[in-house]
N, C-alpha and C. Protein backbone atom coordinates (compact mmCIF):
# COMPACT_ATOMS: atom_id res chain seq x y z
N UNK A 1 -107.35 -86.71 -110.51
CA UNK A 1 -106.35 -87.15 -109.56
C UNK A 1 -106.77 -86.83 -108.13
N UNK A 2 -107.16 -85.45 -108.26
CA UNK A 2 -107.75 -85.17 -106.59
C UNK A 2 -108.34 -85.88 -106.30
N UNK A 3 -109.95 -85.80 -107.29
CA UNK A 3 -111.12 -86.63 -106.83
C UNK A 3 -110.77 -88.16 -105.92
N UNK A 4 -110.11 -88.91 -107.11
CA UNK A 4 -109.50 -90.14 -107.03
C UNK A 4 -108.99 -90.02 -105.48
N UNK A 5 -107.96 -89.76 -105.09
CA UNK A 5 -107.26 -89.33 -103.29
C UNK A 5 -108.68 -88.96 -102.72
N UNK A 6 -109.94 -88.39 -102.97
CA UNK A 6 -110.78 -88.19 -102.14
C UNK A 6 -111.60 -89.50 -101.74
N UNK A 7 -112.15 -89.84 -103.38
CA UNK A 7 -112.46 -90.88 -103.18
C UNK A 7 -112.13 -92.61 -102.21
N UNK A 8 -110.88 -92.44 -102.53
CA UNK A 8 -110.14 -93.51 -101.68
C UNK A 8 -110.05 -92.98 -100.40
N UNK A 9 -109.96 -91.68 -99.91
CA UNK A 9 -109.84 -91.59 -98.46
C UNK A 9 -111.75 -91.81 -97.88
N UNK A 10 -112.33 -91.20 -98.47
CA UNK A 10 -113.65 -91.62 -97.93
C UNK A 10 -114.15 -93.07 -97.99
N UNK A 11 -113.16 -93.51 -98.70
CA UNK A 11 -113.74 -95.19 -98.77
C UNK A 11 -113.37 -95.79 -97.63
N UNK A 12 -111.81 -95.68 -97.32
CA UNK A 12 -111.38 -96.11 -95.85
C UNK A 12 -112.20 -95.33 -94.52
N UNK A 13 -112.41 -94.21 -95.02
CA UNK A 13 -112.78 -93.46 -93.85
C UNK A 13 -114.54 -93.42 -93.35
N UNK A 14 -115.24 -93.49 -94.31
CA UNK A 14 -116.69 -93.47 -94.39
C UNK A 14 -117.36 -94.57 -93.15
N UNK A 15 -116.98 -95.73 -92.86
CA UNK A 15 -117.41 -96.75 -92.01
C UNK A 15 -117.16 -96.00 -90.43
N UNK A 16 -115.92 -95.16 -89.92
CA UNK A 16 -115.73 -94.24 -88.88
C UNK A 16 -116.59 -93.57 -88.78
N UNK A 17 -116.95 -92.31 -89.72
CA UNK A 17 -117.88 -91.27 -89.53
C UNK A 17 -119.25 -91.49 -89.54
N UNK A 18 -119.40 -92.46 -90.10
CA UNK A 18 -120.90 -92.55 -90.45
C UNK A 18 -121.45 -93.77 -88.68
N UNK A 19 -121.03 -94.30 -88.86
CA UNK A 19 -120.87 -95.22 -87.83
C UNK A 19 -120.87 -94.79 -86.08
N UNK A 20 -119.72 -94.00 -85.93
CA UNK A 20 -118.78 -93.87 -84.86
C UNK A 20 -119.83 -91.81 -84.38
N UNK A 21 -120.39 -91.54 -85.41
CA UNK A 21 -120.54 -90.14 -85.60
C UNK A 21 -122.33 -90.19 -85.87
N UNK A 22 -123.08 -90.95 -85.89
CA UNK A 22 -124.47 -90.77 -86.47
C UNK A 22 -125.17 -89.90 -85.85
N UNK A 23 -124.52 -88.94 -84.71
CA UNK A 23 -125.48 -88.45 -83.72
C UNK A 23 -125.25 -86.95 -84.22
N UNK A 24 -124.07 -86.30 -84.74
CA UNK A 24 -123.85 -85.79 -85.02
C UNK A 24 -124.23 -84.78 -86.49
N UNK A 25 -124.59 -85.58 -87.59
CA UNK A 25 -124.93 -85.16 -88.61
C UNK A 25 -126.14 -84.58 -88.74
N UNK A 26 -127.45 -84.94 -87.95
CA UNK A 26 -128.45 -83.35 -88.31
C UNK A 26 -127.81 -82.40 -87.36
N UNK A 27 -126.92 -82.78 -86.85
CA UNK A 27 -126.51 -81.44 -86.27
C UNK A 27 -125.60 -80.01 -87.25
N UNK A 28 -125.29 -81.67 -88.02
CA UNK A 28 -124.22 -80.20 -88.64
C UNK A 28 -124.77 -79.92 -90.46
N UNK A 29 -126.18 -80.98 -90.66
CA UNK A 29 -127.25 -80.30 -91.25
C UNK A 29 -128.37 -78.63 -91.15
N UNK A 30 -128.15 -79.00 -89.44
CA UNK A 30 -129.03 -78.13 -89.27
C UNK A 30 -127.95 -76.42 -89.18
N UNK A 31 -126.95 -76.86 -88.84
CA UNK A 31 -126.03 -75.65 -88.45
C UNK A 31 -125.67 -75.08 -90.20
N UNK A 32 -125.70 -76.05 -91.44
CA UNK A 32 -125.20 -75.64 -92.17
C UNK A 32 -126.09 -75.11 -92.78
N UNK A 33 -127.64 -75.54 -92.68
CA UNK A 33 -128.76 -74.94 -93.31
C UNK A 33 -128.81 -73.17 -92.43
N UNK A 34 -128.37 -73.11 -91.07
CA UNK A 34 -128.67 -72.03 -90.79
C UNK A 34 -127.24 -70.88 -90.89
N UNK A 35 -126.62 -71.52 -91.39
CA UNK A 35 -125.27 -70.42 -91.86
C UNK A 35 -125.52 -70.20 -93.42
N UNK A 36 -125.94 -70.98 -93.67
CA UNK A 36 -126.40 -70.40 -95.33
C UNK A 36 -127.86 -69.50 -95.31
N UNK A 37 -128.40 -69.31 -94.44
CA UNK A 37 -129.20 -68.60 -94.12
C UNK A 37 -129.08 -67.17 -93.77
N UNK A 38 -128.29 -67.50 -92.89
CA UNK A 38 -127.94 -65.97 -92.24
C UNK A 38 -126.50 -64.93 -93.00
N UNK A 39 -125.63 -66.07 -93.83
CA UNK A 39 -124.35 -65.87 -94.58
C UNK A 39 -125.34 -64.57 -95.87
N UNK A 40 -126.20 -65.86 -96.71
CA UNK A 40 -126.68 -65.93 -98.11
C UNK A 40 -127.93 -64.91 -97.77
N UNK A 41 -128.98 -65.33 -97.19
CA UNK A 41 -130.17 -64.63 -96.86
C UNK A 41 -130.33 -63.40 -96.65
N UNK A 42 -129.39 -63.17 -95.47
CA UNK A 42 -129.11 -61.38 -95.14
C UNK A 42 -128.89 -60.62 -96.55
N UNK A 43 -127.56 -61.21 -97.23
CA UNK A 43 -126.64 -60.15 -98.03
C UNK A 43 -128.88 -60.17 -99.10
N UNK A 44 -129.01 -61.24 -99.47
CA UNK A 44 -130.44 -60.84 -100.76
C UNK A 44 -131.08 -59.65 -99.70
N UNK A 45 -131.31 -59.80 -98.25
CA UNK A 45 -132.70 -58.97 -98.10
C UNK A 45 -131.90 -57.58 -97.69
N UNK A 46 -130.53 -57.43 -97.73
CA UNK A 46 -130.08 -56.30 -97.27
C UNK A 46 -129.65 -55.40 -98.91
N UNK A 47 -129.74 -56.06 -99.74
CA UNK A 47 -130.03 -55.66 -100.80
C UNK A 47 -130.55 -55.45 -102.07
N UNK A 48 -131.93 -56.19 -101.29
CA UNK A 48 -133.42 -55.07 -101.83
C UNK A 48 -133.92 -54.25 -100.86
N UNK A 49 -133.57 -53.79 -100.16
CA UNK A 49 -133.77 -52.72 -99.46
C UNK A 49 -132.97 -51.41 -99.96
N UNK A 50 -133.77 -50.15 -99.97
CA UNK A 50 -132.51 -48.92 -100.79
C UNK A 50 -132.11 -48.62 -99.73
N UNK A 51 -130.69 -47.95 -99.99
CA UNK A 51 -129.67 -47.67 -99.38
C UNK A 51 -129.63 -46.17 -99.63
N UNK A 52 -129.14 -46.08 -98.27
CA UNK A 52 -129.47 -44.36 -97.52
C UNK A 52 -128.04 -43.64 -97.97
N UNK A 53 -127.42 -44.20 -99.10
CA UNK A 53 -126.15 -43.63 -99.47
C UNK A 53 -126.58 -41.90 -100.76
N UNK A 54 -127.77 -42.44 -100.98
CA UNK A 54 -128.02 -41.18 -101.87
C UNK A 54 -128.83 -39.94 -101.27
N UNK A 55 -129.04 -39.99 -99.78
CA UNK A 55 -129.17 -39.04 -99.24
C UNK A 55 -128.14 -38.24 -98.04
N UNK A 56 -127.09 -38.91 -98.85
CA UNK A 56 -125.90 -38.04 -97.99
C UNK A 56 -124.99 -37.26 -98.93
């Protein structure tokens, strides 16, 4: 049922964004590749690194 309401709104809506917006999308490629980077990336390399909790 959701899908369906999504589907139909991107059908009306898709010719606006894609169209009206083309300048925009590696932009918010590139912003989303670098928030999953810095979100996702950090937490892996901040924990393989040991933690200074067992010398306190």
């Amino acid at each position: 049922m959701v899908s369906r309401a999504i589907s139909e709104w991107w059908t009306r809506m898709k010719p606006y964004y894609t169209r009206a917006y083309p300048e925009i999308w590696p932009g918010i490629a590139i912003m989303t590749f670098l928030y999953y980077k810095l979100s996702y990336g950090g937490k892996k390399a901040v924990k393989s690194t040991p933690t200074n909790q067992a010398h306190h």
